[in-house]
C-alpha atoms as a PDB file:
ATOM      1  CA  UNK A   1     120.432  61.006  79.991  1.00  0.00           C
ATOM      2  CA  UNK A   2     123.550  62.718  81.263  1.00  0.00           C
ATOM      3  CA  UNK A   3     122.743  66.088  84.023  1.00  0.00           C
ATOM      4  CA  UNK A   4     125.427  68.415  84.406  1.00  0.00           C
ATOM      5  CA  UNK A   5     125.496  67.804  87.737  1.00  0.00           C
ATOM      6  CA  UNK A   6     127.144  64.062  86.741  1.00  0.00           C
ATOM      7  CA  UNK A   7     125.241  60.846  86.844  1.00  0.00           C
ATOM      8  CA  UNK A   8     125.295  58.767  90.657  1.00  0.00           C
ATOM      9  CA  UNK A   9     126.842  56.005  90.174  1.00  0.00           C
ATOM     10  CA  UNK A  10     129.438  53.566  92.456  1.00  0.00           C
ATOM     11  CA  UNK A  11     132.789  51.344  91.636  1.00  0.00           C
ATOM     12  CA  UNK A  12     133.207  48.359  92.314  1.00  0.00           C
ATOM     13  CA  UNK A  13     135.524  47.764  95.333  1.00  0.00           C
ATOM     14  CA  UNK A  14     136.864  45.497  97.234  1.00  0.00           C
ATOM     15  CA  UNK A  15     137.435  46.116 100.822  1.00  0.00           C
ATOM     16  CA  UNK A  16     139.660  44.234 103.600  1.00  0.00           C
ATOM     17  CA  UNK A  17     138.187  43.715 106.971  1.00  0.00           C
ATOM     18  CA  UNK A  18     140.257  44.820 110.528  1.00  0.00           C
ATOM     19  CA  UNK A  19     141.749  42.404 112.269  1.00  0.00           C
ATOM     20  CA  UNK A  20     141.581  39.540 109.530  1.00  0.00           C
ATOM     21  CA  UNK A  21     143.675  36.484 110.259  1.00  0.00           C
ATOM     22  CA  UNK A  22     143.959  35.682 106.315  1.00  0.00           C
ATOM     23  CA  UNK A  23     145.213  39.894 105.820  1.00  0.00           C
ATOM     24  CA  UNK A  24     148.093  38.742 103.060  1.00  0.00           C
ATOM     25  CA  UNK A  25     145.488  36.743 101.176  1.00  0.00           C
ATOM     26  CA  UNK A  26     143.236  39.245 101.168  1.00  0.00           C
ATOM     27  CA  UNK A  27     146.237  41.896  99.776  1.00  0.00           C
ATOM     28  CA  UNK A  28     147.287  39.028  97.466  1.00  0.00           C
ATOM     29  CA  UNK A  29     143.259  38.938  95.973  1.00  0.00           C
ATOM     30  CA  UNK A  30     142.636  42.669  96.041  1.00  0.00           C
ATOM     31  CA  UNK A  31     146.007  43.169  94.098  1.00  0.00           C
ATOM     32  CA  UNK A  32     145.164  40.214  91.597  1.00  0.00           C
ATOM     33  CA  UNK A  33     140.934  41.786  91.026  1.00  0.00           C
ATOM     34  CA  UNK A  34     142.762  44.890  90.164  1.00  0.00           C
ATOM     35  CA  UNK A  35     145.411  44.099  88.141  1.00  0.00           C
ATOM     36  CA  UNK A  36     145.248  45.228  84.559  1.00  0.00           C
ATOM     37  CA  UNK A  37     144.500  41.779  83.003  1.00  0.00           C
ATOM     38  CA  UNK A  38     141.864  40.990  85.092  1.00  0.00           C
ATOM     39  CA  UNK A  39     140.019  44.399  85.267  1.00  0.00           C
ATOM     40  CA  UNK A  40     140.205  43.672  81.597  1.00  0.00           C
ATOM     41  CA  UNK A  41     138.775  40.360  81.426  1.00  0.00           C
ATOM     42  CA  UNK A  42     135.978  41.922  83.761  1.00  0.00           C
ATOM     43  CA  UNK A  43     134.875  44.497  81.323  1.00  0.00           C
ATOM     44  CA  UNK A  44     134.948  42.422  79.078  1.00  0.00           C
ATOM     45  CA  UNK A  45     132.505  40.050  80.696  1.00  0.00           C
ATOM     46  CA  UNK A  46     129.998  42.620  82.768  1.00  0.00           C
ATOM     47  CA  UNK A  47     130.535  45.846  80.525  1.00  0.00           C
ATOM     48  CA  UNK A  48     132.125  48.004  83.838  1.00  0.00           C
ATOM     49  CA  UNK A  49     134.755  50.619  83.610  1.00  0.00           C
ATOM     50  CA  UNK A  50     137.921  49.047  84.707  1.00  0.00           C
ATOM     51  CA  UNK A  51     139.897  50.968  87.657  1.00  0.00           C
ATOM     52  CA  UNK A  52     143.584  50.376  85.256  1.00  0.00           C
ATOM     53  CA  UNK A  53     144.744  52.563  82.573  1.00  0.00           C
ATOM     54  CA  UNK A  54     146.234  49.890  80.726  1.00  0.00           C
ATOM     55  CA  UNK A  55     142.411  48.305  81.463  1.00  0.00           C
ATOM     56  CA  UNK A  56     140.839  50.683  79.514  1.00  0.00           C
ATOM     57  CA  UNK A  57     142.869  51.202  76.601  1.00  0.00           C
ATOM     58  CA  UNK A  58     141.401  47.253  75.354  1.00  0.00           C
ATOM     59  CA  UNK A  59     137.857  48.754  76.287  1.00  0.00           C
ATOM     60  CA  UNK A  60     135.580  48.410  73.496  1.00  0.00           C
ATOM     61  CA  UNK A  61     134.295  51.498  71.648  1.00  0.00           C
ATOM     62  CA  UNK A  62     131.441  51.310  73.694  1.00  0.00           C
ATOM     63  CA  UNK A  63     132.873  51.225  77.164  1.00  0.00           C
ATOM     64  CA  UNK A  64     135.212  54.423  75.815  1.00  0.00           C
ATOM     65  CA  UNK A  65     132.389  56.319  74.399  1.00  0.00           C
ATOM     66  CA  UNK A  66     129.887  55.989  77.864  1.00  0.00           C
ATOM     67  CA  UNK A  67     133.408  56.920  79.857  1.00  0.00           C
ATOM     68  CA  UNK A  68     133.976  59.964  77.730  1.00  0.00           C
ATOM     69  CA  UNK A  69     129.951  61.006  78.119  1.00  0.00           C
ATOM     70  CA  UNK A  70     129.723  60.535  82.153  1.00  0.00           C
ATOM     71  CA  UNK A  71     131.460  61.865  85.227  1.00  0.00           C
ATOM     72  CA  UNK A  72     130.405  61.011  88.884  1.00  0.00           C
ATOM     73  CA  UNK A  73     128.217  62.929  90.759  1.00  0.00           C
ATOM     74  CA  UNK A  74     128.926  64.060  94.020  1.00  0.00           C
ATOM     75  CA  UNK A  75     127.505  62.346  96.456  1.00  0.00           C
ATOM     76  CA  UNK A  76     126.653  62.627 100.342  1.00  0.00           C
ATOM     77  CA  UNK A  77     127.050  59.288 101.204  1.00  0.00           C
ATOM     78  CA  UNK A  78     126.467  60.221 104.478  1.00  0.00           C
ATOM     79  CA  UNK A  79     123.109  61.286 103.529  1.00  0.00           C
ATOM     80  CA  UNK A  80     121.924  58.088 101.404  1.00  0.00           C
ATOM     81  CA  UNK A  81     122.925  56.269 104.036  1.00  0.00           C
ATOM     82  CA  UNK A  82     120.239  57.630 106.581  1.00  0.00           C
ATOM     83  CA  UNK A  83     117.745  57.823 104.297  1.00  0.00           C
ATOM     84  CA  UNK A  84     117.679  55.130 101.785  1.00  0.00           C
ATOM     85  CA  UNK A  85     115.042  52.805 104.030  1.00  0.00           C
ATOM     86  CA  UNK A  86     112.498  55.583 103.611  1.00  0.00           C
ATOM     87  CA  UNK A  87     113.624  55.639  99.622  1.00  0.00           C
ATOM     88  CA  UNK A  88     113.235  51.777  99.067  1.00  0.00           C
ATOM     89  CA  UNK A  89     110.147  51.648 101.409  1.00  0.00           C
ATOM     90  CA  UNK A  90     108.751  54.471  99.366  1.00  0.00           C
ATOM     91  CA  UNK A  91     109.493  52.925  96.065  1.00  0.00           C
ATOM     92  CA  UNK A  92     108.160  49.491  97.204  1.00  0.00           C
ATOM     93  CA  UNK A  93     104.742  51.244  98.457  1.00  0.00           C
ATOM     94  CA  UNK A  94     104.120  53.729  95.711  1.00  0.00           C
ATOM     95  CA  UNK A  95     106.194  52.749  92.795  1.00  0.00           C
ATOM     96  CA  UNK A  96     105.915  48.467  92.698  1.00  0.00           C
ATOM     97  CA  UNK A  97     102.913  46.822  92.029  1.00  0.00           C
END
Protein backbone atom coordinates (compact mmCIF):
# COMPACT_ATOMS: atom_id res chain seq x y z
CA UNK A 1 0.00 0.00 0.00
CA UNK A 2 1.53 3.28 -1.07
CA UNK A 3 -0.97 6.82 -0.15
CA UNK A 4 -0.21 9.76 -2.03
CA UNK A 5 0.41 11.45 0.84
CA UNK A 6 3.91 9.13 1.13
CA UNK A 7 4.33 6.26 3.49
CA UNK A 8 5.84 7.29 7.43
CA UNK A 9 8.70 5.88 7.71
CA UNK A 10 12.37 6.86 9.58
CA UNK A 11 16.33 6.40 8.61
CA UNK A 12 18.49 5.06 10.36
CA UNK A 13 20.87 7.57 12.06
CA UNK A 14 23.41 7.87 14.07
CA UNK A 15 23.70 10.74 16.36
CA UNK A 16 26.77 12.22 18.51
CA UNK A 17 26.10 13.30 22.00
CA UNK A 18 27.29 17.14 23.43
CA UNK A 19 30.03 17.30 25.32
CA UNK A 20 31.46 13.68 24.57
CA UNK A 21 35.01 13.07 25.72
CA UNK A 22 35.49 10.25 22.88
CA UNK A 23 33.93 13.23 20.01
CA UNK A 24 36.76 12.06 17.21
CA UNK A 25 35.77 8.44 17.73
CA UNK A 26 32.48 9.06 17.47
CA UNK A 27 33.20 11.26 13.92
CA UNK A 28 35.62 8.44 13.02
CA UNK A 29 32.38 5.67 13.53
CA UNK A 30 29.65 7.86 12.10
CA UNK A 31 31.92 8.48 8.96
CA UNK A 32 32.88 4.64 8.72
CA UNK A 33 28.53 3.43 9.27
CA UNK A 34 28.07 5.73 6.40
CA UNK A 35 30.55 5.14 4.10
CA UNK A 36 29.53 3.59 0.82
CA UNK A 37 30.92 0.06 1.52
CA UNK A 38 29.41 -0.33 4.60
CA UNK A 39 25.90 1.17 3.90
CA UNK A 40 26.27 -1.48 1.28
CA UNK A 41 27.11 -4.38 3.28
CA UNK A 42 24.07 -3.16 5.52
CA UNK A 43 21.51 -3.49 2.86
CA UNK A 44 22.68 -6.19 2.03
CA UNK A 45 22.25 -7.81 5.41
CA UNK A 46 18.83 -5.98 6.86
CA UNK A 47 17.19 -5.03 3.37
CA UNK A 48 17.35 -0.88 4.32
CA UNK A 49 17.87 1.85 1.84
CA UNK A 50 21.40 2.91 2.15
CA UNK A 51 22.00 6.86 2.76
CA UNK A 52 25.15 6.63 -0.35
CA UNK A 53 24.61 6.91 -3.95
CA UNK A 54 27.30 4.70 -4.76
CA UNK A 55 25.24 2.42 -1.88
CA UNK A 56 22.45 2.07 -3.88
CA UNK A 57 23.59 1.51 -7.24
CA UNK A 58 24.72 -2.48 -5.77
CA UNK A 59 21.04 -2.50 -4.30
CA UNK A 60 19.27 -5.46 -5.40
CA UNK A 61 16.29 -5.17 -7.77
CA UNK A 62 14.24 -5.29 -4.91
CA UNK A 63 15.63 -2.57 -2.73
CA UNK A 64 15.50 -0.29 -6.23
CA UNK A 65 12.03 -1.18 -7.08
CA UNK A 66 10.43 -0.37 -3.18
CA UNK A 67 12.80 3.03 -3.49
CA UNK A 68 11.30 3.94 -6.81
CA UNK A 69 7.49 3.07 -5.35
CA UNK A 70 7.82 5.16 -1.87
CA UNK A 71 8.58 8.69 -0.79
CA UNK A 72 8.47 9.92 2.91
CA UNK A 73 5.68 11.35 4.38
CA UNK A 74 5.75 14.41 6.12
CA UNK A 75 5.79 14.17 9.41
CA UNK A 76 5.16 16.37 12.68
CA UNK A 77 7.53 14.91 14.75
CA UNK A 78 6.70 17.28 17.12
CA UNK A 79 3.32 15.90 17.25
CA UNK A 80 4.18 11.98 17.56
CA UNK A 81 6.22 12.87 20.06
CA UNK A 82 3.41 14.13 22.52
CA UNK A 83 1.17 11.74 21.66
CA UNK A 84 2.59 8.41 20.97
CA UNK A 85 2.01 7.11 24.89
CA UNK A 86 -1.71 7.53 24.30
CA UNK A 87 -1.08 5.60 20.69
CA UNK A 88 0.90 2.58 22.21
CA UNK A 89 -1.35 2.57 25.37
CA UNK A 90 -4.28 2.52 23.02
CA UNK A 91 -2.95 -0.19 20.85
CA UNK A 92 -1.88 -2.31 23.89
CA UNK A 93 -5.59 -1.92 25.45
CA UNK A 94 -7.74 -2.27 22.39
CA UNK A 95 -5.66 -3.79 19.71
CA UNK A 96 -3.32 -6.75 21.74
CA UNK A 97 -4.77 -9.57 23.21
Amino acid sequence: MVPEVGVPYVTEQVAMITGSKKRDLAVDFANWFGSADVQAEWMKQFGTIPCQPKAVEEAPADIKEFMDQVHPQDMDWGFVAANIDQWVEKCELEFLQ
